[in-house]
Protein backbone atom coordinates (compact mmCIF):
# COMPACT_ATOMS: atom_id res chain seq x y z
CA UNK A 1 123.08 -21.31 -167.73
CA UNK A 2 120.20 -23.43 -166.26
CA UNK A 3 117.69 -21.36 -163.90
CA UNK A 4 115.18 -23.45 -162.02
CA UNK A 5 111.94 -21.77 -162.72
CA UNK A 6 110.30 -21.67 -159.30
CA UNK A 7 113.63 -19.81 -157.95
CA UNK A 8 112.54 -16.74 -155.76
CA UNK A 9 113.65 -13.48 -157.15
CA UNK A 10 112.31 -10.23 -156.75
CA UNK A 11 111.05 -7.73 -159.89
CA UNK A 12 111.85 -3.96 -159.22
CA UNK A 13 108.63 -2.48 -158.81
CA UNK A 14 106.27 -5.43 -157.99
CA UNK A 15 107.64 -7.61 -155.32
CA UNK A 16 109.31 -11.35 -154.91
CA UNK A 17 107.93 -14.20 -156.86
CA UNK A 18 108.99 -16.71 -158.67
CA UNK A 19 111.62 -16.67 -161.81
CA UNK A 20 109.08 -17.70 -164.30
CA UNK A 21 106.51 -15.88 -163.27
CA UNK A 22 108.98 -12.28 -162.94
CA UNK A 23 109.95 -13.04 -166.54
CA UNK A 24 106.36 -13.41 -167.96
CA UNK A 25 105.59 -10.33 -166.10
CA UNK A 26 108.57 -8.76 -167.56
CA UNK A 27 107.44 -9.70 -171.11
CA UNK A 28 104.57 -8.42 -170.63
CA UNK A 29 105.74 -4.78 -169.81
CA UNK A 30 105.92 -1.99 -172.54
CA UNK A 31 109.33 -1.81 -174.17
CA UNK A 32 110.10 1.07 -172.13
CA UNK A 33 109.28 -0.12 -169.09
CA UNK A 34 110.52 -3.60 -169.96
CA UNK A 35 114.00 -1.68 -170.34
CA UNK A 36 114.00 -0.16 -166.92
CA UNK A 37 112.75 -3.27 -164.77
CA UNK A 38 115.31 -5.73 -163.22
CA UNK A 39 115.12 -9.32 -161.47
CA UNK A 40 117.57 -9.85 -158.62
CA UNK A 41 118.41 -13.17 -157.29
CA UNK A 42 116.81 -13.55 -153.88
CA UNK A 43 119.28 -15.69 -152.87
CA UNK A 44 122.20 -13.40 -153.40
CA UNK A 45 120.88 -10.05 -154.87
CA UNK A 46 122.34 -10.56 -158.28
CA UNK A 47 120.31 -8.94 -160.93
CA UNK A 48 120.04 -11.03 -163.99
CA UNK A 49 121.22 -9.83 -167.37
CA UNK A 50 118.47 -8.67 -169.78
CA UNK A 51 119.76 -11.07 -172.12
CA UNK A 52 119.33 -13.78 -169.81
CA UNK A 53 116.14 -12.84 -169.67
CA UNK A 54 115.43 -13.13 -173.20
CA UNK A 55 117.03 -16.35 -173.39
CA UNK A 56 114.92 -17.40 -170.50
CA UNK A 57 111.95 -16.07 -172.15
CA UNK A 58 112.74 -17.28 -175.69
CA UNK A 59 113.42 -21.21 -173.49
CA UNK A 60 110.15 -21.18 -172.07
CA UNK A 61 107.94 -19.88 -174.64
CA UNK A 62 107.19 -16.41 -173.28
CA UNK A 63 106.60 -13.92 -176.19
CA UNK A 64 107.33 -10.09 -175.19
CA UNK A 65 104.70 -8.10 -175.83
CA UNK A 66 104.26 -5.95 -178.91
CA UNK A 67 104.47 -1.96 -178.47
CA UNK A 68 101.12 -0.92 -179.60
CA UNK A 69 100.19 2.85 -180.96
CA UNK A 70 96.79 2.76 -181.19
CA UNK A 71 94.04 1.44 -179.26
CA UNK A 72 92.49 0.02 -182.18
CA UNK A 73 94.98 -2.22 -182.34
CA UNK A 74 94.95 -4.16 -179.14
CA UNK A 75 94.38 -7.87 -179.21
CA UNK A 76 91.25 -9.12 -177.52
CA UNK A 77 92.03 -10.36 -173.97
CA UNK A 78 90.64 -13.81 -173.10
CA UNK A 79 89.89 -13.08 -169.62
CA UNK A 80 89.04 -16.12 -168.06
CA UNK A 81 92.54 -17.58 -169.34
CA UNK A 82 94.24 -14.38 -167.76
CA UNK A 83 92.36 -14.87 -164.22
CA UNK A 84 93.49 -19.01 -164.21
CA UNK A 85 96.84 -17.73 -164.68
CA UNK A 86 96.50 -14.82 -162.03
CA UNK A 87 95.16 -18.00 -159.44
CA UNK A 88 97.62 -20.46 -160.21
CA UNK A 89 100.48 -18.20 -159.73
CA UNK A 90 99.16 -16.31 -156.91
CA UNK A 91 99.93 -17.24 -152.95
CA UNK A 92 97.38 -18.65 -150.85
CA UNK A 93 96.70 -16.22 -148.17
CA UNK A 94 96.62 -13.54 -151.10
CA UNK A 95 93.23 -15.73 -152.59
CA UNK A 96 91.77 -16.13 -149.11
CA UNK A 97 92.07 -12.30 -148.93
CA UNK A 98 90.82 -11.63 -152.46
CA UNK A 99 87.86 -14.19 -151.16
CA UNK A 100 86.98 -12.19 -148.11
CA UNK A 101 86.89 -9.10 -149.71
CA UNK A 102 84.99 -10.72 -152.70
CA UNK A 103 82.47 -11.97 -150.39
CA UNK A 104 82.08 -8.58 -148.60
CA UNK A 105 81.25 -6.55 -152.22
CA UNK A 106 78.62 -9.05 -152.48
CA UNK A 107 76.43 -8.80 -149.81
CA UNK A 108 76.33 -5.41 -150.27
C-alpha cells in the first residue's frame, strides 16, 4: 500500500501532523511507548497497522530507536541537525510564536 507522506494523521498523544513526520516521531519513542502509540487517518479515523508502520519506516529510511539501559550509553545528539528538522517540520504560526517568546527571554 502506497501512503503519500504529507497525508494528515493524528499520533495519540501529540497531535495531527503529517504521516512522515508521525512515523519518525513514532520511531523515535521507547519500545514501550512505541507499542502503545497509534496513527489514525485524519481523513477517516483509521488507525494504521504497526506493521504498516514499520514498512513505512523501513521505505523511507527511518531507523527505530534503540532501547538504551544506561546513560552511558546514549549517542551524542547533533543538535543543530535536530533543531533544522524541528523548523522544517514545524507550522508557521507555531515559529512566529516560538519567535515572540524567543525575543521576549532576551530582552530580559
Amino acid at each position: 500500500m502506497t501512503s503519500d507522506p504529507e497525508e494528515s494523521v493524528r499520533l495519540q498523544g501529540y497531535g495531527e501532523m503529517t504521516l512522515r513526520t508521525a512515523v519518525t516521531t513514532m520511531m523515535l519513542l521507547a519500545p514501550r511507548e512505541r507499542a502503545d502509540a497509534a496513527i489514525f487517518r485524519v481523513r477517516d479515523g483509521v488507525r494504521l497497522a504497526s506493521s504498516e508502520i514499520a514498512e513505512l519506516a523501513s521505505e523511507w529510511g527511518i531507523e527505530p530507536a534503540p532501547e538504551i539501559r544506561s546513560p552511558k550509553l546514549v549517542p551524542e545528539q547533533d543538535w543543530t541537525y535536530v533543531v533544522r528538522g524541528m523548523v522544517r517540520e514545524a507550522p508557521l504560526p507555531a515559529l512566529m510564536i516560538a519567535f515572540m517568546v524567543g525575543m521576549l527571554v532576551a530582552r530580559r
